[in-house]
C-alpha atoms as a PDB file:
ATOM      1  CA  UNK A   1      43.964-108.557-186.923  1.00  0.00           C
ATOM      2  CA  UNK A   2      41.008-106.893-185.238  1.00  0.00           C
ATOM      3  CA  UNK A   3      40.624-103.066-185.982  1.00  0.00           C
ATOM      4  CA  UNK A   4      37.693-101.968-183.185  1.00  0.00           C
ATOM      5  CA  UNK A   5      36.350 -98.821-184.828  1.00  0.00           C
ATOM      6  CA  UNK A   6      35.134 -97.871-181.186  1.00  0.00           C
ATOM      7  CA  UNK A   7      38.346 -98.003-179.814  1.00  0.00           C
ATOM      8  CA  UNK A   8      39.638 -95.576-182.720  1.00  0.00           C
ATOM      9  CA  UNK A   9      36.889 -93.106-182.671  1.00  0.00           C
ATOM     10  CA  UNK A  10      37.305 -92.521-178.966  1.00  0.00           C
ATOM     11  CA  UNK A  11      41.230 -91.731-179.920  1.00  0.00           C
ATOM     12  CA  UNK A  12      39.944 -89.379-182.746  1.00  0.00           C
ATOM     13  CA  UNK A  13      37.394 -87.860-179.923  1.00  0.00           C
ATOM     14  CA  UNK A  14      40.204 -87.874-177.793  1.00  0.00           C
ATOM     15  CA  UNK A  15      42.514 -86.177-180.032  1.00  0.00           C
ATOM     16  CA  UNK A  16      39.887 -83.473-181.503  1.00  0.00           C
ATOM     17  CA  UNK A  17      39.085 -82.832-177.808  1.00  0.00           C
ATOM     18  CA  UNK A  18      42.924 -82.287-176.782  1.00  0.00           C
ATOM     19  CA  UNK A  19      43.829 -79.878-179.675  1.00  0.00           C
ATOM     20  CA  UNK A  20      40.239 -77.909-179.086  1.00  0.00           C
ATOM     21  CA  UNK A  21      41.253 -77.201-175.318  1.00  0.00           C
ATOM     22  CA  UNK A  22      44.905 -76.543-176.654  1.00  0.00           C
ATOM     23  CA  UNK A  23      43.685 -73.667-178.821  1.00  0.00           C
ATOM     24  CA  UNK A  24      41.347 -72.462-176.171  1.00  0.00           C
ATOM     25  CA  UNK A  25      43.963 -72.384-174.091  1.00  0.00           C
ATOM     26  CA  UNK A  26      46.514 -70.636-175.682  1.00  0.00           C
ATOM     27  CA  UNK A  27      44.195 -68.374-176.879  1.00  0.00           C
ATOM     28  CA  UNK A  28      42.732 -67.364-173.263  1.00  0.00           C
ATOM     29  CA  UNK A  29      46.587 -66.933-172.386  1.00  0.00           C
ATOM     30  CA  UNK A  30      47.048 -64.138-175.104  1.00  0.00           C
ATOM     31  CA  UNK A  31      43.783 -63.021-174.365  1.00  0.00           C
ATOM     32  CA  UNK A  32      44.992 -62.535-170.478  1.00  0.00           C
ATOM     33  CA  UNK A  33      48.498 -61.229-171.499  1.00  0.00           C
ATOM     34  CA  UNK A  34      46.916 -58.297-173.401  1.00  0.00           C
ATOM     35  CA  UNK A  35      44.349 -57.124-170.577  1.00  0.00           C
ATOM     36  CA  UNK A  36      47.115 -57.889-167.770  1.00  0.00           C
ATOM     37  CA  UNK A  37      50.088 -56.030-169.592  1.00  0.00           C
ATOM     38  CA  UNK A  38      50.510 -52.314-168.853  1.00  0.00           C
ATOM     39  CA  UNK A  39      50.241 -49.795-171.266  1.00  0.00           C
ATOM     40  CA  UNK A  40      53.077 -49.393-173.815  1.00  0.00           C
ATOM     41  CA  UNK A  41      55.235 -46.471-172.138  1.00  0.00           C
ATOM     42  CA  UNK A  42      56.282 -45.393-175.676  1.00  0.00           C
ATOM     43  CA  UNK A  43      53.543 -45.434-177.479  1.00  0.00           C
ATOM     44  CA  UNK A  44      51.851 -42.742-179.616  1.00  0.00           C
ATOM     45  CA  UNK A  45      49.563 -40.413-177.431  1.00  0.00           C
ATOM     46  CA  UNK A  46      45.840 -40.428-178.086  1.00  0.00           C
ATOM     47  CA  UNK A  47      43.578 -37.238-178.378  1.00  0.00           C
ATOM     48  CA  UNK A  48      45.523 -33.807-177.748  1.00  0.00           C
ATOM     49  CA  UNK A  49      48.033 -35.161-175.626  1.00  0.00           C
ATOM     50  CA  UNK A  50      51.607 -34.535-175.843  1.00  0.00           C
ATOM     51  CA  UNK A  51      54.655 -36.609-174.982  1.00  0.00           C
ATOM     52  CA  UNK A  52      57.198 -33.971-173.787  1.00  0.00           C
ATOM     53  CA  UNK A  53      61.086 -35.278-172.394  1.00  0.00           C
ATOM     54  CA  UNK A  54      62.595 -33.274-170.091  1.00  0.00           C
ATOM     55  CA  UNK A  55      66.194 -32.953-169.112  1.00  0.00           C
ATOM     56  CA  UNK A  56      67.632 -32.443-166.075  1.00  0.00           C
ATOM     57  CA  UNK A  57      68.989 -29.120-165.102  1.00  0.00           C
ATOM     58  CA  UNK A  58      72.563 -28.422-165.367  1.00  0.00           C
ATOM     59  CA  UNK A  59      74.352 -28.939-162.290  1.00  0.00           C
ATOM     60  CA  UNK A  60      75.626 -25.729-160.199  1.00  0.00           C
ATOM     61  CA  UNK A  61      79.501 -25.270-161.243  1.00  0.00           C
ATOM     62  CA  UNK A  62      79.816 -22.650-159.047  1.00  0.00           C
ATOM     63  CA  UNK A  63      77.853 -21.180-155.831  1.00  0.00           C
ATOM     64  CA  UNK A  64      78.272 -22.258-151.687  1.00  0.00           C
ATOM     65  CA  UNK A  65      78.151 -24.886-150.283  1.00  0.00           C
ATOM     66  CA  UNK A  66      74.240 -24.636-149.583  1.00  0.00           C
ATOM     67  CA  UNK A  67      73.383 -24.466-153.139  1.00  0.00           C
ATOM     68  CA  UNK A  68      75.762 -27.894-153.871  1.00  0.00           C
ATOM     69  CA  UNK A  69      74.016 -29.785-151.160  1.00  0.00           C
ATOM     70  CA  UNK A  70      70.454 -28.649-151.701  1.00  0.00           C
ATOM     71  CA  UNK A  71      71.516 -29.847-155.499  1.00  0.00           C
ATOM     72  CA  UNK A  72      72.545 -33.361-153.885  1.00  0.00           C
ATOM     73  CA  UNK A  73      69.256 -34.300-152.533  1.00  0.00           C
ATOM     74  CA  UNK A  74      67.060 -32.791-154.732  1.00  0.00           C
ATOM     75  CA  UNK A  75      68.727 -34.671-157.453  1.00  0.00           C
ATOM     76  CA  UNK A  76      70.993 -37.016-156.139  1.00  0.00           C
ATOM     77  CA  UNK A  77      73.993 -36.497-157.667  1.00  0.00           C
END
């Protein structure tokens, strides 16, 4: 049996060469993922900003007519 040690080396080169571009890869991928993705909408607020919820008014239970429909488009419901 013949073992050409050229033949094997160019498998090893071939091999090193494959998992180097692999890693490159899938590191330029994260690397892209974390400059593409938007900013986290929950995330703590930086410098003297404040993250402030606000509900929606309570609807009008009572009133005319004018004050239900003005209600209904302002906030839909």
């Amino acid at each position: 049996m013949v073992v050409s040690l050229r033949r094997w080396a160019s498998r090893l080169l071939f091999i090193a060469l494959f998992f180097a571009l692999l890693l490159l890869a899938a590191g330029g991928y994260g690397w892209l993922i974390e400059v593409v993705s938007p900013v986290h909408p929950y995330a703590k607020p930086k410098g003297d900003a404040m993250k402030v919820f606000v509900t929606d008014p309570a609807a009008p239970e009572g009133g005319n007519s004018a004050d239900r429909l003005r209600w209904f488009y302002w906030y839909g419901e």
